[in-house]
PDB file of N, CA and C in Angstrom:
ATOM      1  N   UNK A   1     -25.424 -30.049  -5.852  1.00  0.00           N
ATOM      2  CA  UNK A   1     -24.212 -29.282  -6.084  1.00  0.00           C
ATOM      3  C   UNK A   1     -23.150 -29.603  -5.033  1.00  0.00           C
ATOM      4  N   UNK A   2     -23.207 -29.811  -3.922  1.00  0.00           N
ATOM      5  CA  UNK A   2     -22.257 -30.331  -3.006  1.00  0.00           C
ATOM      6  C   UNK A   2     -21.803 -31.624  -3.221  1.00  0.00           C
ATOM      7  N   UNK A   3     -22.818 -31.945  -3.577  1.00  0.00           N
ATOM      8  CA  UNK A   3     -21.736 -34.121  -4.038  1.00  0.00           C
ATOM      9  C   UNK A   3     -20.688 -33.224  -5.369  1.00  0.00           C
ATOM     10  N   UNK A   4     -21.092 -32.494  -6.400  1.00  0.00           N
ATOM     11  CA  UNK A   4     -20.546 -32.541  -7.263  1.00  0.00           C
ATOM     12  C   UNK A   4     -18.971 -31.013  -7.015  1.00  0.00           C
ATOM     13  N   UNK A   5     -19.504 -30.526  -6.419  1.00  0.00           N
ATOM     14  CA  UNK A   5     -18.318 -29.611  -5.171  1.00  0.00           C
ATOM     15  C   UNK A   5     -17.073 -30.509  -4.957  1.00  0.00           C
ATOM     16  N   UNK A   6     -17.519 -31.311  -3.959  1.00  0.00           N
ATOM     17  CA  UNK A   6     -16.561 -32.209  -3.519  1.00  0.00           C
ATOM     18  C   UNK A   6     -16.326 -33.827  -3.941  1.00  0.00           C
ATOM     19  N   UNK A   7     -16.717 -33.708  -5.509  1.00  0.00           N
ATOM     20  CA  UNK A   7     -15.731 -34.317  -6.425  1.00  0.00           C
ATOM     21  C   UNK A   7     -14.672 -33.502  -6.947  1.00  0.00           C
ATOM     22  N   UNK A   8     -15.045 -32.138  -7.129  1.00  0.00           N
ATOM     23  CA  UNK A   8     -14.406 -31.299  -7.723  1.00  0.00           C
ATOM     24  C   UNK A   8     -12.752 -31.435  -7.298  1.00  0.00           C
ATOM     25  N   UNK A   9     -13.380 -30.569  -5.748  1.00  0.00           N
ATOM     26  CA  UNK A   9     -12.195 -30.664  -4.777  1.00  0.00           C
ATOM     27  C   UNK A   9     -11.343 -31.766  -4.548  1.00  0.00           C
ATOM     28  N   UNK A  10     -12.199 -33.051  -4.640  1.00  0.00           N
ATOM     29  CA  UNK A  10     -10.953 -34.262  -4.059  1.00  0.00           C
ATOM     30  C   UNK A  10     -10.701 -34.702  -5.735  1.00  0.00           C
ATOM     31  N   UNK A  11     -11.041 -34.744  -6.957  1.00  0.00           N
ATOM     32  CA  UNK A  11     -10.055 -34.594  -8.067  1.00  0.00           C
ATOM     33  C   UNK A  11      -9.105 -33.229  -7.992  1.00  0.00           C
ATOM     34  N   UNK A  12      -9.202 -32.241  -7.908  1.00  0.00           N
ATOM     35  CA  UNK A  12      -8.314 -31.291  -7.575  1.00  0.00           C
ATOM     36  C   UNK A  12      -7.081 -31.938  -6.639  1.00  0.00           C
ATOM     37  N   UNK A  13      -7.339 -31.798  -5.669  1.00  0.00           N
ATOM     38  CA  UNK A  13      -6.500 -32.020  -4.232  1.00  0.00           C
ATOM     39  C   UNK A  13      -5.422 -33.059  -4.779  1.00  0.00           C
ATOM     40  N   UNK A  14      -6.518 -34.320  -5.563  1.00  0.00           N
ATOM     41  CA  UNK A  14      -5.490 -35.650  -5.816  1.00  0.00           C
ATOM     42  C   UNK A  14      -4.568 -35.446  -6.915  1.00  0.00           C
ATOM     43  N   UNK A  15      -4.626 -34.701  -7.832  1.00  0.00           N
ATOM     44  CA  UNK A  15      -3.547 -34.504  -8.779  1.00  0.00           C
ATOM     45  C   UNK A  15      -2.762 -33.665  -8.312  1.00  0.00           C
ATOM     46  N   UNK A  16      -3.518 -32.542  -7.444  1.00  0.00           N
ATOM     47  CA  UNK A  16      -2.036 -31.498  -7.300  1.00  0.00           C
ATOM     48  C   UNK A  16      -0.931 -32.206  -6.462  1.00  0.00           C
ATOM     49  N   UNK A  17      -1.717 -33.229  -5.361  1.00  0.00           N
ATOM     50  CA  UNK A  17      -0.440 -33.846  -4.443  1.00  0.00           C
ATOM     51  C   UNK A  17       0.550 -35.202  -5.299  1.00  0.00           C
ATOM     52  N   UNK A  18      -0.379 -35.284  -6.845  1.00  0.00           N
ATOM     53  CA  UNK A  18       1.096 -36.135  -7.709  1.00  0.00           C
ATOM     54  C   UNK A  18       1.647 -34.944  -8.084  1.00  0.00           C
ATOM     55  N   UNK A  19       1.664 -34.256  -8.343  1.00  0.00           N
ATOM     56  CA  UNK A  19       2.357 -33.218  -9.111  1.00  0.00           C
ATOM     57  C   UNK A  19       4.075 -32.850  -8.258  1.00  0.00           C
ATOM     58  N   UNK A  20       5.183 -33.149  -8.996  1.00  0.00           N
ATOM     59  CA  UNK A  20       6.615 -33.273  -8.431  1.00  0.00           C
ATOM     60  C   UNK A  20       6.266 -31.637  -7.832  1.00  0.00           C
ATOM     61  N   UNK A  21       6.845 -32.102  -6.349  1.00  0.00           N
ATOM     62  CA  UNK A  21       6.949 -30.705  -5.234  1.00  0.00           C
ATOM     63  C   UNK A  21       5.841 -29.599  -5.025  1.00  0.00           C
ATOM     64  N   UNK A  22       4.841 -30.297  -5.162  1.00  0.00           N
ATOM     65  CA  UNK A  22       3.989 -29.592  -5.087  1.00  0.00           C
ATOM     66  C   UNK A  22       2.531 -30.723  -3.771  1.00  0.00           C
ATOM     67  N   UNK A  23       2.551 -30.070  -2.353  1.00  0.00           N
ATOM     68  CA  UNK A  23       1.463 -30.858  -1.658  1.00  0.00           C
ATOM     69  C   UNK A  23       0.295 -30.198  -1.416  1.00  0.00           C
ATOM     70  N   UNK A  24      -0.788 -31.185  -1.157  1.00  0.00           N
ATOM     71  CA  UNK A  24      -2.040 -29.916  -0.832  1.00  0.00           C
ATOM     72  C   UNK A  24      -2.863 -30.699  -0.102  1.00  0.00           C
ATOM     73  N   UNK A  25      -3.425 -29.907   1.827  1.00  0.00           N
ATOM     74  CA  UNK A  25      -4.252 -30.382   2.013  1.00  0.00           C
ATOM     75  C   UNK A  25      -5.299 -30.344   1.527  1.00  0.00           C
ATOM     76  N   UNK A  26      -6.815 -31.110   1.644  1.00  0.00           N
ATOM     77  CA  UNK A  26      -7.988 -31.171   1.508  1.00  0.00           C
ATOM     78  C   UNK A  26      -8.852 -30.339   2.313  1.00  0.00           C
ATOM     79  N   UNK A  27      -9.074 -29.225   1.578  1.00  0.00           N
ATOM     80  CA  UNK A  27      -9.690 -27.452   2.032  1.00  0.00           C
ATOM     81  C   UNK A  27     -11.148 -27.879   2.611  1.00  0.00           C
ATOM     82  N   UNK A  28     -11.606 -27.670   3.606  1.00  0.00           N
ATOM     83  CA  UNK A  28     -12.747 -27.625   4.496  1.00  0.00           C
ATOM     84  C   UNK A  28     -13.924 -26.740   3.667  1.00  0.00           C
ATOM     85  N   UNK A  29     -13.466 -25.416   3.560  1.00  0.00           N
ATOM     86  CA  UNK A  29     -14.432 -24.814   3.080  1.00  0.00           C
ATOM     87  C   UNK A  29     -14.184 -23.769   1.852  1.00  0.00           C
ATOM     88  N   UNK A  30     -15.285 -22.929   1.539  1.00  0.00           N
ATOM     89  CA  UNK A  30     -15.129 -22.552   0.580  1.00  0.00           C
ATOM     90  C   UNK A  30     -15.206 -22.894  -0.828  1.00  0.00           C
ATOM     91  N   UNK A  31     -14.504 -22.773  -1.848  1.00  0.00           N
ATOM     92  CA  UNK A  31     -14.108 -23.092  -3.331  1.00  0.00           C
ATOM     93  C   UNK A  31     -12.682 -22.836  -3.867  1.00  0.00           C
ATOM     94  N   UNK A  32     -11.557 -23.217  -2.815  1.00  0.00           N
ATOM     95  CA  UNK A  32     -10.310 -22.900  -3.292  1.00  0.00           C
ATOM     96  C   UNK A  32      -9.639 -24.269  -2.431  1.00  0.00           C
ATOM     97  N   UNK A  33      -8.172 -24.357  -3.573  1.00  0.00           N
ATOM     98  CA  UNK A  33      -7.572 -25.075  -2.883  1.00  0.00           C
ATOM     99  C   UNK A  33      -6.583 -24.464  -2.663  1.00  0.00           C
ATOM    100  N   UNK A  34      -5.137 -24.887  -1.608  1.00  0.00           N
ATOM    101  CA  UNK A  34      -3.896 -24.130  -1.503  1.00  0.00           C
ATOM    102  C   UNK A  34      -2.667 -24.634  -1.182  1.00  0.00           C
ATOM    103  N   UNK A  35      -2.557 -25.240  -2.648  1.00  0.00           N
ATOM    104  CA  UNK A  35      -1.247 -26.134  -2.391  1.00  0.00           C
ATOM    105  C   UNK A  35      -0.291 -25.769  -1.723  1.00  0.00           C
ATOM    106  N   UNK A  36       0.895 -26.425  -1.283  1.00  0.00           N
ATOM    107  CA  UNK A  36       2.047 -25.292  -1.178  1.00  0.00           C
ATOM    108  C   UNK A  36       3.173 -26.170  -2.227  1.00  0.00           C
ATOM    109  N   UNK A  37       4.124 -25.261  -2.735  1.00  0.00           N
ATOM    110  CA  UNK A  37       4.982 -25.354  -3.876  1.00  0.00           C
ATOM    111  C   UNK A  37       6.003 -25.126  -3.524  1.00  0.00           C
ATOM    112  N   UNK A  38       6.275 -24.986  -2.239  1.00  0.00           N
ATOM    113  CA  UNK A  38       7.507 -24.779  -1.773  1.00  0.00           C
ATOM    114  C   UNK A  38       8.919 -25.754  -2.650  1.00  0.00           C
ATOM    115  N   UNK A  39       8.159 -26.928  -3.079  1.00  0.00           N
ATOM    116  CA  UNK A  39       9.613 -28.081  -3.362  1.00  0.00           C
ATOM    117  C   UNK A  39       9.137 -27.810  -5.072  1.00  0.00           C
ATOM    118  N   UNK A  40       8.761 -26.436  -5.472  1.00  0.00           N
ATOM    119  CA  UNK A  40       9.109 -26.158  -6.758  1.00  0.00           C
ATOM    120  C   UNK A  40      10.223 -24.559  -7.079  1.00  0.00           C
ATOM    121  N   UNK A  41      10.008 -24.109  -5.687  1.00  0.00           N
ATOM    122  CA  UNK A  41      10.359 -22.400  -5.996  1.00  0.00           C
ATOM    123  C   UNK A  41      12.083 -22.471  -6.208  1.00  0.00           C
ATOM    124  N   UNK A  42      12.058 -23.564  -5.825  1.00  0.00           N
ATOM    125  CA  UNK A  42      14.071 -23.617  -6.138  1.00  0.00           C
ATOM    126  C   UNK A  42      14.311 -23.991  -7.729  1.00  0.00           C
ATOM    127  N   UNK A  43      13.448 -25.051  -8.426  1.00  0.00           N
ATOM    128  CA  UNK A  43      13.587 -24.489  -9.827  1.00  0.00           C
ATOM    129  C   UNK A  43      14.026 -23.820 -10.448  1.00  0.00           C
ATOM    130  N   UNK A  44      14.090 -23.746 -11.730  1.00  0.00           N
ATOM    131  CA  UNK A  44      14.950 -22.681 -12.432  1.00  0.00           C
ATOM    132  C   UNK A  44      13.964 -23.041 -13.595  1.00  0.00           C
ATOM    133  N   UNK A  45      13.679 -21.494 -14.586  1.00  0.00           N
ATOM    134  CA  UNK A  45      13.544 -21.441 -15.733  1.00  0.00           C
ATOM    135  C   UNK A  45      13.848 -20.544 -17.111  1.00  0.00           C
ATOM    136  N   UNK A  46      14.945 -20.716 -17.767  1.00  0.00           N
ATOM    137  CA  UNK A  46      15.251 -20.320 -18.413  1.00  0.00           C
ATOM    138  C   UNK A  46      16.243 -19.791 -17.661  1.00  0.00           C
ATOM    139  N   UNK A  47      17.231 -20.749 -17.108  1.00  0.00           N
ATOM    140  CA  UNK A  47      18.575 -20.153 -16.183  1.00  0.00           C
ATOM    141  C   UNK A  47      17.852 -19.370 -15.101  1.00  0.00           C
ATOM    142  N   UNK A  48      16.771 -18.937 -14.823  1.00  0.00           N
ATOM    143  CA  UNK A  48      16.463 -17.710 -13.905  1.00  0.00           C
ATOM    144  C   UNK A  48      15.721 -19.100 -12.535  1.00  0.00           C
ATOM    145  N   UNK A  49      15.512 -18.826 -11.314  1.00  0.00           N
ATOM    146  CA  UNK A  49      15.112 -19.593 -10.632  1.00  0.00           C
ATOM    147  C   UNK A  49      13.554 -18.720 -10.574  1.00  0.00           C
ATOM    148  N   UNK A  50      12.975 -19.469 -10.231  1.00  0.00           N
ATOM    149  CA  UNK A  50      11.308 -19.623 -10.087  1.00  0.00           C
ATOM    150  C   UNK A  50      11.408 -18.653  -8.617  1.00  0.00           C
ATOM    151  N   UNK A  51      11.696 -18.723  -7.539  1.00  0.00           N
ATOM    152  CA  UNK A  51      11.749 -17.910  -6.226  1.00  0.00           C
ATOM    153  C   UNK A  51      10.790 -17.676  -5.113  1.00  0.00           C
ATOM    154  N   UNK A  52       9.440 -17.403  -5.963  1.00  0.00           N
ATOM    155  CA  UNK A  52       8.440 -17.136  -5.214  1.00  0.00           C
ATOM    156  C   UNK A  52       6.967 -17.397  -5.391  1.00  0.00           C
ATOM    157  N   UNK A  53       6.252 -17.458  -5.253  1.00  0.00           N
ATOM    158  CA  UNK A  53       5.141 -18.000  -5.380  1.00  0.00           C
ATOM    159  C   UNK A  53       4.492 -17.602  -6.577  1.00  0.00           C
ATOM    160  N   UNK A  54       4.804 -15.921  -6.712  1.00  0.00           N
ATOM    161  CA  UNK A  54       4.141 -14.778  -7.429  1.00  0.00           C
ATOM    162  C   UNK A  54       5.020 -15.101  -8.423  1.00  0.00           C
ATOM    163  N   UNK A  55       6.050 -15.298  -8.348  1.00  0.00           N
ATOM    164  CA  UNK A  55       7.219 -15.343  -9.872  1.00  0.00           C
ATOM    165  C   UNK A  55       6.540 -17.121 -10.599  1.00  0.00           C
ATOM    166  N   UNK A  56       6.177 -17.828  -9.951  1.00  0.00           N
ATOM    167  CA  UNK A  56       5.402 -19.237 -10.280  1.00  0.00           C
ATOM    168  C   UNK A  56       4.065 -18.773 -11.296  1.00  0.00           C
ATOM    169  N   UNK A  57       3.148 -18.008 -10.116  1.00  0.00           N
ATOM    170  CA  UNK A  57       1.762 -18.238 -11.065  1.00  0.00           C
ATOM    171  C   UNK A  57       2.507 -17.376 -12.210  1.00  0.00           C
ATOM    172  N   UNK A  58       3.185 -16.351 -12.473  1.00  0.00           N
ATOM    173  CA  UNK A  58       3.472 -15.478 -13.589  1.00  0.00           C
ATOM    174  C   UNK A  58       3.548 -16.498 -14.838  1.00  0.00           C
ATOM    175  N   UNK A  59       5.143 -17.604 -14.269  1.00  0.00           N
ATOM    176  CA  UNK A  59       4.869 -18.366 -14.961  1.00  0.00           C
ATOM    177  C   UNK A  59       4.421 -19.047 -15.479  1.00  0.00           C
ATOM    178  N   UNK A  60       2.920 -19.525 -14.516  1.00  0.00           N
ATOM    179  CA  UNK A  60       2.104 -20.435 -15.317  1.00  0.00           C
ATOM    180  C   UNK A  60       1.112 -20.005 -15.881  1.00  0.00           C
ATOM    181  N   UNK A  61       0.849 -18.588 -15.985  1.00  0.00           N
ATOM    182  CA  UNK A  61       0.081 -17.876 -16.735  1.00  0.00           C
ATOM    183  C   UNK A  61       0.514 -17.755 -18.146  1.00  0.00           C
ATOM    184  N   UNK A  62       2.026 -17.590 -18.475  1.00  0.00           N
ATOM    185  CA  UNK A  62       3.120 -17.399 -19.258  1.00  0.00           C
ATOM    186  C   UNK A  62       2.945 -18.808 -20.074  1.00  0.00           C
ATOM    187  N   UNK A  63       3.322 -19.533 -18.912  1.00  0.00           N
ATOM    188  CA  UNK A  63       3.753 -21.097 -20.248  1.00  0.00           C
ATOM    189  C   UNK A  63       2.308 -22.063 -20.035  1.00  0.00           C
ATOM    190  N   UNK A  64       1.494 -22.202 -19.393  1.00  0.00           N
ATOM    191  CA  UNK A  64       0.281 -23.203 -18.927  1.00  0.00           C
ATOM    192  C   UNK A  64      -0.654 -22.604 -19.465  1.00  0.00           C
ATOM    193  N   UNK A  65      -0.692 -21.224 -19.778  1.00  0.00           N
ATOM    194  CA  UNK A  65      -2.121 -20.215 -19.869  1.00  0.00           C
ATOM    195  C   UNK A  65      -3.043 -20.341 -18.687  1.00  0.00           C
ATOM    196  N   UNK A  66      -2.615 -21.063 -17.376  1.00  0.00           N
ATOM    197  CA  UNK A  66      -3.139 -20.820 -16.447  1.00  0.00           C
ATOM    198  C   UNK A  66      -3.245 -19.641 -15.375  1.00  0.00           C
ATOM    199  N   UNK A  67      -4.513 -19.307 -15.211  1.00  0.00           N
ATOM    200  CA  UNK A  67      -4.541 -18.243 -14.188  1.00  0.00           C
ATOM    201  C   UNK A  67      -4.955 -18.621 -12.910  1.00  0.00           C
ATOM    202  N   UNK A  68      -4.030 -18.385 -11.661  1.00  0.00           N
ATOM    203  CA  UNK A  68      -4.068 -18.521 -10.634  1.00  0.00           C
ATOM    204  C   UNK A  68      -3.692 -17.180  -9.657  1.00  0.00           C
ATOM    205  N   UNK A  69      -3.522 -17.367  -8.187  1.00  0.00           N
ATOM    206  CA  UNK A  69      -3.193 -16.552  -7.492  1.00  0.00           C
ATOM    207  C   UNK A  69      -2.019 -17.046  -6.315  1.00  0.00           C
ATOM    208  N   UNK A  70      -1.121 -16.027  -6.073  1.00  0.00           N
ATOM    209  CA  UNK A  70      -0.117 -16.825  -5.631  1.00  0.00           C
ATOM    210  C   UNK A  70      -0.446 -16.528  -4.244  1.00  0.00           C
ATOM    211  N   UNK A  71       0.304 -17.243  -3.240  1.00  0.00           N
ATOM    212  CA  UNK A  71      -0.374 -17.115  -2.006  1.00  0.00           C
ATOM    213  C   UNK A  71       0.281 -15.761  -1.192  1.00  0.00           C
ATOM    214  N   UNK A  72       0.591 -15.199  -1.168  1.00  0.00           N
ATOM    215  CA  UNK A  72       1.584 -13.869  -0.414  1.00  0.00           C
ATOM    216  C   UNK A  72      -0.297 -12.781  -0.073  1.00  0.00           C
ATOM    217  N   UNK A  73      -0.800 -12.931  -1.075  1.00  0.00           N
ATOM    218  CA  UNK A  73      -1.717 -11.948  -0.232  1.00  0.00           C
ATOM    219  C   UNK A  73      -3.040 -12.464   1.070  1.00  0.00           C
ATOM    220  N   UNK A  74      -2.714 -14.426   0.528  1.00  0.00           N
ATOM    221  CA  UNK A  74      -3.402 -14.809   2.066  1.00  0.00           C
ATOM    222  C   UNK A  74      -2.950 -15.310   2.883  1.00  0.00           C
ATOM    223  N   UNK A  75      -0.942 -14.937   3.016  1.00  0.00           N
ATOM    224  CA  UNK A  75      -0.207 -14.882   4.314  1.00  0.00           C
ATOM    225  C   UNK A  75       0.760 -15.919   4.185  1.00  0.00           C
ATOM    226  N   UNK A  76       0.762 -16.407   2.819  1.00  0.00           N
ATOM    227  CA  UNK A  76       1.550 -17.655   2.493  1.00  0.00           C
ATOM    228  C   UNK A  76       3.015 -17.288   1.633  1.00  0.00           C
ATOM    229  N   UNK A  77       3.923 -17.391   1.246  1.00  0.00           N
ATOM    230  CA  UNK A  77       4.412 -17.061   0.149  1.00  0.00           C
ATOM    231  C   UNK A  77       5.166 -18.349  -0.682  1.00  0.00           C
ATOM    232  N   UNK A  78       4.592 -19.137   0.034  1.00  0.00           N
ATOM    233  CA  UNK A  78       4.988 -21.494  -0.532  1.00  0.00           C
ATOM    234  C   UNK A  78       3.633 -21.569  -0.673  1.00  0.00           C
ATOM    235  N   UNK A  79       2.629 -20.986  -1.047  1.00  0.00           N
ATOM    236  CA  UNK A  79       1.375 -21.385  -1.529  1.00  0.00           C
ATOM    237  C   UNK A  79       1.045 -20.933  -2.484  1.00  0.00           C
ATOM    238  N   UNK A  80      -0.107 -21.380  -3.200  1.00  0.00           N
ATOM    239  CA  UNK A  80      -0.652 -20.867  -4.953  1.00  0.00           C
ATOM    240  C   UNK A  80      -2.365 -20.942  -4.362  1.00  0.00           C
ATOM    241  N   UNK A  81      -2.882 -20.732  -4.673  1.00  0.00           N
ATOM    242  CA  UNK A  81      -4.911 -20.419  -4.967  1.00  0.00           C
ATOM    243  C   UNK A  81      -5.197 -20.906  -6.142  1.00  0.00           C
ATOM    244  N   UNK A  82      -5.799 -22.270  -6.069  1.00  0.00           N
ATOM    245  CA  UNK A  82      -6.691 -22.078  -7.321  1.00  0.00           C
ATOM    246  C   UNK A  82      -8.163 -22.435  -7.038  1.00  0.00           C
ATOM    247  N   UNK A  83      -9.212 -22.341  -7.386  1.00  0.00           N
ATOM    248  CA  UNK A  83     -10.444 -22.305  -7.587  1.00  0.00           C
ATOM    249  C   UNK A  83     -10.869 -23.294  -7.940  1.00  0.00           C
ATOM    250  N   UNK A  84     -11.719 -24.503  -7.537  1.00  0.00           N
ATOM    251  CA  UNK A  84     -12.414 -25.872  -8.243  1.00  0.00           C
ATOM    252  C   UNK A  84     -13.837 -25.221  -8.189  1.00  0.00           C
ATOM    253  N   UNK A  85     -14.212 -23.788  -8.278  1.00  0.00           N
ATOM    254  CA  UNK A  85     -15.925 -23.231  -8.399  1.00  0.00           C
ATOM    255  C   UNK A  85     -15.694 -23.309 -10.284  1.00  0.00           C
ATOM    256  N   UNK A  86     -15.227 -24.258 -10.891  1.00  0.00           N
ATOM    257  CA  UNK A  86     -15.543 -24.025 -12.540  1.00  0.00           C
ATOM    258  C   UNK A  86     -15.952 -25.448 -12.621  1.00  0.00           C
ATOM    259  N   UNK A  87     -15.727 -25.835 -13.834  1.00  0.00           N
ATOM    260  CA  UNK A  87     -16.830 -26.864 -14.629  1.00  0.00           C
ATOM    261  C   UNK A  87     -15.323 -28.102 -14.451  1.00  0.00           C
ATOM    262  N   UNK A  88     -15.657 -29.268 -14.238  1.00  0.00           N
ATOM    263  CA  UNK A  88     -14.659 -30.482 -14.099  1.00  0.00           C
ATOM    264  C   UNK A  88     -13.870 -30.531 -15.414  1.00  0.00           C
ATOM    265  N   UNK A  89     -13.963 -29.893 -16.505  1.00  0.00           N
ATOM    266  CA  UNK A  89     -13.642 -30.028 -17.640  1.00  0.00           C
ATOM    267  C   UNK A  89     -11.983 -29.175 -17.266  1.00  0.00           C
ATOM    268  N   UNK A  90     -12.587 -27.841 -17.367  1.00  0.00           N
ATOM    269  CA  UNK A  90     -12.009 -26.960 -17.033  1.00  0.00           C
ATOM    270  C   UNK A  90     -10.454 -26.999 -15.846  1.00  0.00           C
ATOM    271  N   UNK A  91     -10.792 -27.621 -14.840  1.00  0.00           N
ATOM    272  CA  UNK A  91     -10.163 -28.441 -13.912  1.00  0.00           C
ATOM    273  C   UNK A  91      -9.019 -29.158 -14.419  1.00  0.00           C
ATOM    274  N   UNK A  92      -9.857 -29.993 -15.122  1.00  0.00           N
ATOM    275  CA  UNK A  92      -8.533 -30.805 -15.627  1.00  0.00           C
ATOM    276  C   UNK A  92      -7.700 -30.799 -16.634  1.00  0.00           C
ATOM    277  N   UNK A  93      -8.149 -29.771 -17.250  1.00  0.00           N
ATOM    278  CA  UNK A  93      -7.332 -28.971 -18.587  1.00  0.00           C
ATOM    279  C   UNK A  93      -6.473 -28.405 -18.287  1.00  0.00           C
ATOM    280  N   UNK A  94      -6.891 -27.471 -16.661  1.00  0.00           N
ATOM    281  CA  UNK A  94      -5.661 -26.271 -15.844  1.00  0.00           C
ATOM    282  C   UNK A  94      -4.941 -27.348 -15.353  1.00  0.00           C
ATOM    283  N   UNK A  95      -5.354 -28.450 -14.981  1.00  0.00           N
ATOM    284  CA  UNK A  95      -4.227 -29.148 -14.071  1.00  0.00           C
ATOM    285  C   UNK A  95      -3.257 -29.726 -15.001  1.00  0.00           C
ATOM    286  N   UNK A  96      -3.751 -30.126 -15.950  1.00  0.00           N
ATOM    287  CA  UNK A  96      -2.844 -30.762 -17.053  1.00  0.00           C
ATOM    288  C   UNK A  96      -1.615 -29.883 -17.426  1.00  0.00           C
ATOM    289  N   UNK A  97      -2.235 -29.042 -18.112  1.00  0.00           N
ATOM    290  CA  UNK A  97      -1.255 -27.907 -18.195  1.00  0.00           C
ATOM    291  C   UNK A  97      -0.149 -27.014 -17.031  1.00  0.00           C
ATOM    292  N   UNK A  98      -0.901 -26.927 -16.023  1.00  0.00           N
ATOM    293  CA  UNK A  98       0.394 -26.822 -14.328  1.00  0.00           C
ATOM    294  C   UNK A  98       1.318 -28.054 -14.402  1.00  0.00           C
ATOM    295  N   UNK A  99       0.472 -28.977 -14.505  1.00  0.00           N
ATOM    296  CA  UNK A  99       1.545 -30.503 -14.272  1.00  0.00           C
ATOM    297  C   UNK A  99       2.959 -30.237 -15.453  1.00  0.00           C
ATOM    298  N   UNK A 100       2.197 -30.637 -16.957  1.00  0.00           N
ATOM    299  CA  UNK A 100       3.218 -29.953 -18.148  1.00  0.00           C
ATOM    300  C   UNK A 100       4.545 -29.190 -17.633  1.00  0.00           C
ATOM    301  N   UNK A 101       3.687 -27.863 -16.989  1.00  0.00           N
ATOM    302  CA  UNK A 101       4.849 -26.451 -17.119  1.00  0.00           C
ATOM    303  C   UNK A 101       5.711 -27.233 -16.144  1.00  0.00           C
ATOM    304  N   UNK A 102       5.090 -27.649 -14.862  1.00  0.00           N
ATOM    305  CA  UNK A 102       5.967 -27.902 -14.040  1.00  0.00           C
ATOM    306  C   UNK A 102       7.350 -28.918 -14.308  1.00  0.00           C
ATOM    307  N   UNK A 103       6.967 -30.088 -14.728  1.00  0.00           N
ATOM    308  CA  UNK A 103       8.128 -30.606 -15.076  1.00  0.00           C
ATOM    309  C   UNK A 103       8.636 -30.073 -16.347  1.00  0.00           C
ATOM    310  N   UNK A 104       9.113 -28.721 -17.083  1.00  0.00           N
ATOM    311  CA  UNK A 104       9.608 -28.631 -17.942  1.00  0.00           C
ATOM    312  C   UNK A 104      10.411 -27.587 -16.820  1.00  0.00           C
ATOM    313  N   UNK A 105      10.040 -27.389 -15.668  1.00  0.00           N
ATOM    314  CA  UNK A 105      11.300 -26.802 -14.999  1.00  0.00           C
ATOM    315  C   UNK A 105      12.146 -27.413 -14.613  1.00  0.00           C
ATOM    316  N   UNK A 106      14.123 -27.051 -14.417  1.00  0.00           N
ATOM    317  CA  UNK A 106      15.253 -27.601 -14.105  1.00  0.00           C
ATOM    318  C   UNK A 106      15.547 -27.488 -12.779  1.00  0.00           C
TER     319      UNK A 106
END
């Protein structure tokens, strides 16, 4: 389970850091990663700007059907939480879909 952990994580890590304005180090421990999105919160969607971390995951719950957590409750508010403890499938379905929403913002 740890070789297959940290495939998880470094496929995670490597798409979120292509993803336009969005970087992420490579998380030590645990089962989360924590990008920061800072070079997305100036965005705009639907005329309204994106702003905050929490106004982001809303959205990508909204348009991605992804569920995430935005970072303000672990001291961040340019960071997002997501979880690589699910199945590689799963992974790359959520990432697909974050990537999507993201560039359909202005």
């Amino acid at each position: 389970m740890v070789t297959e952990f940290d495939r998880r994580r470094r496929v995670m890590v490597d798409r979120l850091n292509r993803m336009p304005g969005v970087t992420c180090r490579m998380p030590t421990g645990a089962f989360y990663a924590f990008p920061n999105v800072s070079g997305v919160l100036s965005r705009r969607w639907n005329d309204q700007p994106i702003g905050s971390a929490s106004n982001l995951a809303s959205y990508l719950l909204k348009e991605a059907q992804v569920a995430l957590v935005p970072g303000e409750p672990f001291g961040s508010d340019q960071h997002i939480r997501l979880s690589y403890a699910t199945s590689m499938e799963a992974i790359e379905r959520g990432l697909t879909r974050i990537e999507t929403a993201l560039r359909k913002l202005t």
